[in-house]
N, C-alpha and C. Protein backbone atom coordinates (compact mmCIF):
# COMPACT_ATOMS: atom_id res chain seq x y z
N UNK A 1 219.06 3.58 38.66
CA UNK A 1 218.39 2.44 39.23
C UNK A 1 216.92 2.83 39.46
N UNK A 2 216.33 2.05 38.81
CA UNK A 2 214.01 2.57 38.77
C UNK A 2 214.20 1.78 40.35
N UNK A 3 213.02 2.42 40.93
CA UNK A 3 212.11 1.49 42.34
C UNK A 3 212.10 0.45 41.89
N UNK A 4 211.64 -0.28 40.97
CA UNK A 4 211.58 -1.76 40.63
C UNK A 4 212.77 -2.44 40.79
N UNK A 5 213.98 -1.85 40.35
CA UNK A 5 215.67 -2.48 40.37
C UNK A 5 215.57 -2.67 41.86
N UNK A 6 215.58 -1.65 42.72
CA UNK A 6 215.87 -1.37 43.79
C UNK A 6 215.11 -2.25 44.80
N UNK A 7 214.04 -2.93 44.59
CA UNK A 7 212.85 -3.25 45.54
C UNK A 7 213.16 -4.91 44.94
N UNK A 8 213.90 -5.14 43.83
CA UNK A 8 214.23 -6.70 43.39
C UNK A 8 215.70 -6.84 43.97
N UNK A 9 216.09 -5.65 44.04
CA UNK A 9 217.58 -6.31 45.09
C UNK A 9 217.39 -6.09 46.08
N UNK A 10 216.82 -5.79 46.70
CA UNK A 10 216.78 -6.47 48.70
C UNK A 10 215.06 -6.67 48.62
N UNK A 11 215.33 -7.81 49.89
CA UNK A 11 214.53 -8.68 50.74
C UNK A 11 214.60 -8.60 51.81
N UNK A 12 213.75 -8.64 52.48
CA UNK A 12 213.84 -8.75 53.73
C UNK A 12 214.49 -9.40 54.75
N UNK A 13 214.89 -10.91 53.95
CA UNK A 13 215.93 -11.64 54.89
C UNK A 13 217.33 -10.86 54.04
N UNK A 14 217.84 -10.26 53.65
CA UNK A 14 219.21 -9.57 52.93
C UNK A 14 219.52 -8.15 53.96
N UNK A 15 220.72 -8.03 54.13
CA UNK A 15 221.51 -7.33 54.44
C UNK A 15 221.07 -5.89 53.63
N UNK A 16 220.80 -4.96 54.14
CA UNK A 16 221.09 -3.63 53.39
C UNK A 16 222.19 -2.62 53.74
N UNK A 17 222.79 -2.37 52.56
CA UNK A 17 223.53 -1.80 52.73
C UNK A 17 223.36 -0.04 51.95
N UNK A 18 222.82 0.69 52.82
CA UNK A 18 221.97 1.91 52.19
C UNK A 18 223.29 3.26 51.33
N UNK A 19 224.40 2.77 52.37
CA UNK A 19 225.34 3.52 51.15
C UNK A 19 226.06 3.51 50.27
N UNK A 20 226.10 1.79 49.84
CA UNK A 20 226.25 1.50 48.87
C UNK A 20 224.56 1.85 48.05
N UNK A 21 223.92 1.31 48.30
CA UNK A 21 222.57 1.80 47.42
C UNK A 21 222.72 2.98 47.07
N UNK A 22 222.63 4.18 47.95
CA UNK A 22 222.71 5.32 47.66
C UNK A 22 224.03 5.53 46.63
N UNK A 23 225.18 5.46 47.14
CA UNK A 23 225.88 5.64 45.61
C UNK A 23 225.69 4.75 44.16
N UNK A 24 224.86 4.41 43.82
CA UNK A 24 224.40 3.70 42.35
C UNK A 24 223.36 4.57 42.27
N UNK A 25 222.90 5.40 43.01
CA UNK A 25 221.92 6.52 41.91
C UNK A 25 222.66 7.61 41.38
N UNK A 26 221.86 7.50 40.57
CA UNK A 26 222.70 8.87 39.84
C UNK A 26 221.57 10.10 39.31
N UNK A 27 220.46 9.68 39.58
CA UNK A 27 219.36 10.73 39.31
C UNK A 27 219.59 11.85 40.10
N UNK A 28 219.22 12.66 39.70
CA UNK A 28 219.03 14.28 40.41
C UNK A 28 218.47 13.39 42.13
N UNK A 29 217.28 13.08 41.77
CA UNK A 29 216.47 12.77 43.06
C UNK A 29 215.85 11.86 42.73
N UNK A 30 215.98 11.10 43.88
CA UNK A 30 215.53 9.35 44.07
C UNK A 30 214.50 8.96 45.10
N UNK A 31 213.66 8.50 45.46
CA UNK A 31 212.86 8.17 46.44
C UNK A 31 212.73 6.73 46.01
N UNK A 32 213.15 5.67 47.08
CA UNK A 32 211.44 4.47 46.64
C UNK A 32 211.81 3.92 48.15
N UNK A 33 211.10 2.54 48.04
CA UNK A 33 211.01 1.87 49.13
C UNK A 33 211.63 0.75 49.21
N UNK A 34 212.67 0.60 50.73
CA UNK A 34 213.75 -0.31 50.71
C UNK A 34 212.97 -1.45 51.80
N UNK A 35 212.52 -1.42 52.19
CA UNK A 35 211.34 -2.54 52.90
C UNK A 35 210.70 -1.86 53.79
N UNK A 36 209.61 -3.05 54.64
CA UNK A 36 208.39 -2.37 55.27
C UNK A 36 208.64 -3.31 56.64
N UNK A 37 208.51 -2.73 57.96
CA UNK A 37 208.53 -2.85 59.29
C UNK A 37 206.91 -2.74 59.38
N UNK A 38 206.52 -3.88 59.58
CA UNK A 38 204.69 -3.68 59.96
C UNK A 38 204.13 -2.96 59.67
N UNK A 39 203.56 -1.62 59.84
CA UNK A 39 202.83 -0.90 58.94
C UNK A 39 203.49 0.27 58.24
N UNK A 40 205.17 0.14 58.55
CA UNK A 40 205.98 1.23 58.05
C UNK A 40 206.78 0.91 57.14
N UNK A 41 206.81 2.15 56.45
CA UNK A 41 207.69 2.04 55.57
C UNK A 41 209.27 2.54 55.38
N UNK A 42 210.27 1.76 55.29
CA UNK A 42 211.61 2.47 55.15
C UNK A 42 211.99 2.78 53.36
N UNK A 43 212.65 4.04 53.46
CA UNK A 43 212.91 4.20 52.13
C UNK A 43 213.96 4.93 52.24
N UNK A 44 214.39 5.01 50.82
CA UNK A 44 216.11 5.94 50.88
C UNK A 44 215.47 7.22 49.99
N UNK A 45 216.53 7.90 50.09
CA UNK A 45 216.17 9.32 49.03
C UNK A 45 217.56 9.83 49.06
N UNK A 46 217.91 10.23 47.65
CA UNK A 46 218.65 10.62 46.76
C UNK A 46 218.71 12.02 46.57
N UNK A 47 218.93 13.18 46.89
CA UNK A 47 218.89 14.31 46.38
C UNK A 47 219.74 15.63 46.01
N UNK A 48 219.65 15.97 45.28
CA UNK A 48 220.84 16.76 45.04
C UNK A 48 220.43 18.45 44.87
N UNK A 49 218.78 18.62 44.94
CA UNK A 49 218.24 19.74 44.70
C UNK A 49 216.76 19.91 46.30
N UNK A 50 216.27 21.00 46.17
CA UNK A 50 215.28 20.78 47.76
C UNK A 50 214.04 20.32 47.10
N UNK A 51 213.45 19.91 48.42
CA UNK A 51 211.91 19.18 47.95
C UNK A 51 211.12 20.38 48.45
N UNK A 52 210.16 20.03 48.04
CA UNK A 52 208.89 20.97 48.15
C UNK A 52 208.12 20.83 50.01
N UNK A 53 207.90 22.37 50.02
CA UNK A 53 207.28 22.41 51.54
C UNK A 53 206.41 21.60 51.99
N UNK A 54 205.82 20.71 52.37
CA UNK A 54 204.95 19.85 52.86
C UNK A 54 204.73 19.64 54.36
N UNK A 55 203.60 18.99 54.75
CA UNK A 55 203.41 18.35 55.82
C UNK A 55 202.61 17.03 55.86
N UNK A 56 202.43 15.75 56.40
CA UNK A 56 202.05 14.86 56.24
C UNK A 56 201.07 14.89 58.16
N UNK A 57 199.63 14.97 57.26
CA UNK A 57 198.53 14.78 58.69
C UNK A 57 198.74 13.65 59.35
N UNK A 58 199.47 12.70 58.99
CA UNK A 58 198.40 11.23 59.70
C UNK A 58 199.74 10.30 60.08
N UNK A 59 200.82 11.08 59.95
CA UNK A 59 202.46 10.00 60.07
C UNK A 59 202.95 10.98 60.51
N UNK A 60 204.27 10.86 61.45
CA UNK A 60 205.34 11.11 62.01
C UNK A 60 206.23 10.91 61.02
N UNK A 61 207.10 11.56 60.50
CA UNK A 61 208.62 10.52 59.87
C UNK A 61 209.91 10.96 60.52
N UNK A 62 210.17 9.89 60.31
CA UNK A 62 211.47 9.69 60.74
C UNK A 62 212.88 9.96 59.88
N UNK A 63 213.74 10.46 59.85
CA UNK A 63 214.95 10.59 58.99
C UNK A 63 216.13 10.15 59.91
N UNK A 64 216.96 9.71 58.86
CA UNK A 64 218.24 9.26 59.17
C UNK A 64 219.48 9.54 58.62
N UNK A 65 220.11 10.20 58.49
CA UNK A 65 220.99 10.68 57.68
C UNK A 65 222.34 9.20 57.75
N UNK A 66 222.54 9.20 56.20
CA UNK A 66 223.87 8.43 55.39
C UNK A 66 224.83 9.05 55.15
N UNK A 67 224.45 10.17 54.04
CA UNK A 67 225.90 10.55 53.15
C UNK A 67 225.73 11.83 52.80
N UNK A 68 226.62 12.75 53.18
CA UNK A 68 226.31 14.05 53.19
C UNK A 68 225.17 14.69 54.07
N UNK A 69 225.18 16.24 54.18
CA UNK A 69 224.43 16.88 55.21
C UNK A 69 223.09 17.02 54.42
N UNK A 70 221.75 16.93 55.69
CA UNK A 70 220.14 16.90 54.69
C UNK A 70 219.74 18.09 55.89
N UNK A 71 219.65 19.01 55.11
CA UNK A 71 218.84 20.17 56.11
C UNK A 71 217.79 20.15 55.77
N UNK A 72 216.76 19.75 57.23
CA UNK A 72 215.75 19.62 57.37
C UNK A 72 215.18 21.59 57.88
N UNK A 73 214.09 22.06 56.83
CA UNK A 73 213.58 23.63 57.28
C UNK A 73 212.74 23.09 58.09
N UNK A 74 212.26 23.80 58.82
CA UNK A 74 211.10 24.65 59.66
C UNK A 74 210.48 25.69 59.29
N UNK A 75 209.45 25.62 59.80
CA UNK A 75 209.06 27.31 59.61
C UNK A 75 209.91 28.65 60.50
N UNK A 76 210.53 27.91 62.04
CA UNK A 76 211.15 29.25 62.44
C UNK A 76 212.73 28.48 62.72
N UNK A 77 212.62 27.40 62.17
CA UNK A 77 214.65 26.82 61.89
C UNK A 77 214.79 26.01 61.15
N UNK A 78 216.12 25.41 61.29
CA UNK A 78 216.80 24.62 60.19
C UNK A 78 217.61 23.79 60.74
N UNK A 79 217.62 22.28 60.57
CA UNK A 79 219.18 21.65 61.33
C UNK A 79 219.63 21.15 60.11
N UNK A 80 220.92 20.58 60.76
CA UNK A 80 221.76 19.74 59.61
C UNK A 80 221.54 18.06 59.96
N UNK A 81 221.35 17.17 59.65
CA UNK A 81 221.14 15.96 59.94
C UNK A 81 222.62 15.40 59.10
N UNK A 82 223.29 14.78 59.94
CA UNK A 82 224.66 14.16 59.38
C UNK A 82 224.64 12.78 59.37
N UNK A 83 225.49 11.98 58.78
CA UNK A 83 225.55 10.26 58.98
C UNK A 83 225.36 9.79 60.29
N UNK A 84 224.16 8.83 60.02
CA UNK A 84 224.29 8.50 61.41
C UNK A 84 223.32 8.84 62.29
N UNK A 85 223.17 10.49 62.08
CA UNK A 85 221.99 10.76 63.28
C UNK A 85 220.42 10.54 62.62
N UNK A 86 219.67 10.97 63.34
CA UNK A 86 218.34 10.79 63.23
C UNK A 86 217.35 12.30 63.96
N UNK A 87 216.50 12.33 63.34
CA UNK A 87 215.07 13.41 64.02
C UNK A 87 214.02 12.85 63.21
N UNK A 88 213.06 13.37 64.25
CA UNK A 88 211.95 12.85 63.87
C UNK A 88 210.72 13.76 64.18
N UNK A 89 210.03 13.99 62.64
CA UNK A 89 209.23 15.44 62.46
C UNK A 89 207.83 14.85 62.47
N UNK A 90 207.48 15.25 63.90
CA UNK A 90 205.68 15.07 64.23
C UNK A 90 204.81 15.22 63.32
N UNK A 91 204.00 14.84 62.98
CA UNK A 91 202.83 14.59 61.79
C UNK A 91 202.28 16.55 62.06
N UNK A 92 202.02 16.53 60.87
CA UNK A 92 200.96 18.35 60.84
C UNK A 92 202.47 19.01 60.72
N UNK A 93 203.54 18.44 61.30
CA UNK A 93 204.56 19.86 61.20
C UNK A 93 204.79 20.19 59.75
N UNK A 94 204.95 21.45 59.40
CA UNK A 94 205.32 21.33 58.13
C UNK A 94 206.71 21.33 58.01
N UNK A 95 207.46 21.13 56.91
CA UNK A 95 209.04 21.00 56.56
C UNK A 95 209.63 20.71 55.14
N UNK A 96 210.86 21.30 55.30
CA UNK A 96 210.99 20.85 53.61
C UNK A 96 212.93 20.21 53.54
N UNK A 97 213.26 19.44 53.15
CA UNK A 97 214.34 19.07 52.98
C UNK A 97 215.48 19.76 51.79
N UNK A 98 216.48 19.67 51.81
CA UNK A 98 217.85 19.67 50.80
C UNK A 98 219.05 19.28 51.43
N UNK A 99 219.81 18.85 50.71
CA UNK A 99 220.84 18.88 50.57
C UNK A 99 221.78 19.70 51.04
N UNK A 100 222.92 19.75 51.85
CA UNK A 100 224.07 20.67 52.54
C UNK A 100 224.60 21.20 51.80
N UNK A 101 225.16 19.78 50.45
CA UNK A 101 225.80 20.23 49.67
C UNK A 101 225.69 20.03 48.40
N UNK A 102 226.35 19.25 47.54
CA UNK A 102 225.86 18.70 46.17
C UNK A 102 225.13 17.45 46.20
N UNK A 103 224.67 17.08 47.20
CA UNK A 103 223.74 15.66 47.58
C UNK A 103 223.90 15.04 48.73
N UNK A 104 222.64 14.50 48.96
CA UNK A 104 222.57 13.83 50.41
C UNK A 104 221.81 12.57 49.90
N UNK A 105 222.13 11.78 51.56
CA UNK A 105 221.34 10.29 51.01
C UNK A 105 220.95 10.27 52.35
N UNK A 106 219.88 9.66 52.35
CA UNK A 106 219.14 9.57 53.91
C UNK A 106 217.96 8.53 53.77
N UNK A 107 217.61 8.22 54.93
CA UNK A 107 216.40 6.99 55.06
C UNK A 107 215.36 7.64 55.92
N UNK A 108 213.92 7.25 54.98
CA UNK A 108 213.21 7.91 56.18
C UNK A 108 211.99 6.96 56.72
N UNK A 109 211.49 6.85 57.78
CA UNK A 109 210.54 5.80 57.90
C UNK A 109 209.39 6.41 58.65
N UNK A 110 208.18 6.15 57.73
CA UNK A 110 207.13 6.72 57.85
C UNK A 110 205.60 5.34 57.72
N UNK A 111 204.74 5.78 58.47
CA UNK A 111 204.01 4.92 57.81
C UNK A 111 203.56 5.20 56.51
N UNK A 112 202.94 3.21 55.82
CA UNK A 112 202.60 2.86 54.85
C UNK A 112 201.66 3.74 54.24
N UNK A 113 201.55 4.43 52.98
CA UNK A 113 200.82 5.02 52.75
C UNK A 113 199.87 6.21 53.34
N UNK A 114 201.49 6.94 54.07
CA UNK A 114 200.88 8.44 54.58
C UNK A 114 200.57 9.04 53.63
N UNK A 115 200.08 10.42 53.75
CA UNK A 115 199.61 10.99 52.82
C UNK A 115 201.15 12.36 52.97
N UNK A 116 201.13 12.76 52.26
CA UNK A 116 201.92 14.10 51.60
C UNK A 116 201.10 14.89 51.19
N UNK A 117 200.73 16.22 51.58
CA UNK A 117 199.90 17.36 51.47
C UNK A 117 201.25 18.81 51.08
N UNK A 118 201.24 18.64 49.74
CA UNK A 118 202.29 20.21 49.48
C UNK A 118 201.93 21.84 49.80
N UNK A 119 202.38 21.96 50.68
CA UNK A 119 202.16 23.25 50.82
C UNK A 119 202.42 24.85 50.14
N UNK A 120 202.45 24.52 49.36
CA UNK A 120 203.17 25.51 47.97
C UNK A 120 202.03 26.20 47.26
């Protein structure tokens, strides 16, 4: 499913249902955007491999865990984020996400057009 599929089946007045969404990807790793709360953005992500170290200056984000465990690093820890729960990683922190196991699905809401700075 491209961002375009995904962003033509829900609306804002529609029901989302993020784990059904999440199971119709089938890419390694998925990102796009499932709608926007005033200047934020909610999105799902798909992953089955880790993302790259980063920190974002100018947004907070937020995660939410769906389906399977998303370990969120630190520089001096690591949690597991499970269905259901939520944390939320202060802007400047750096962090990097994966998967528990063979894939996770999670929502994260950040503002519109933060920036992503890779630290690698």
């Amino acid at each position: 499913m491209t961002e375009d599929e995904t962003q033509k089946a829900v609306k804002q007045t529609e029901v989302l249902d993020p784990a059904k969404l999440g199971q119709e990807v089938r890419d390694r790793y998925h990102n796009c955007s499932l709608t926007t709360v005033n200047d934020h953005e909610v999105r799902i992500s798909v992953m089955t491999e880790p993302f790259r170290w980063h920190h974002h200056p100018d947004s907070d984000e937020t995660f939410m865990g769906v389906e399977g465990g998303l370990i969120i690093e630190f520089d001096q820890r690591e949690i597991v984020l499970r269905g259901g729960q939520m944390i939320t990683v202060p802007r400047g922190v750096r962090h990097r996400t994966r998967p528990e196991g063979e894939r996770s699905v999670n929502l994260t809401f950040e503002r519109r057009g933060a920036k992503t700075v890779f630290d690698e």
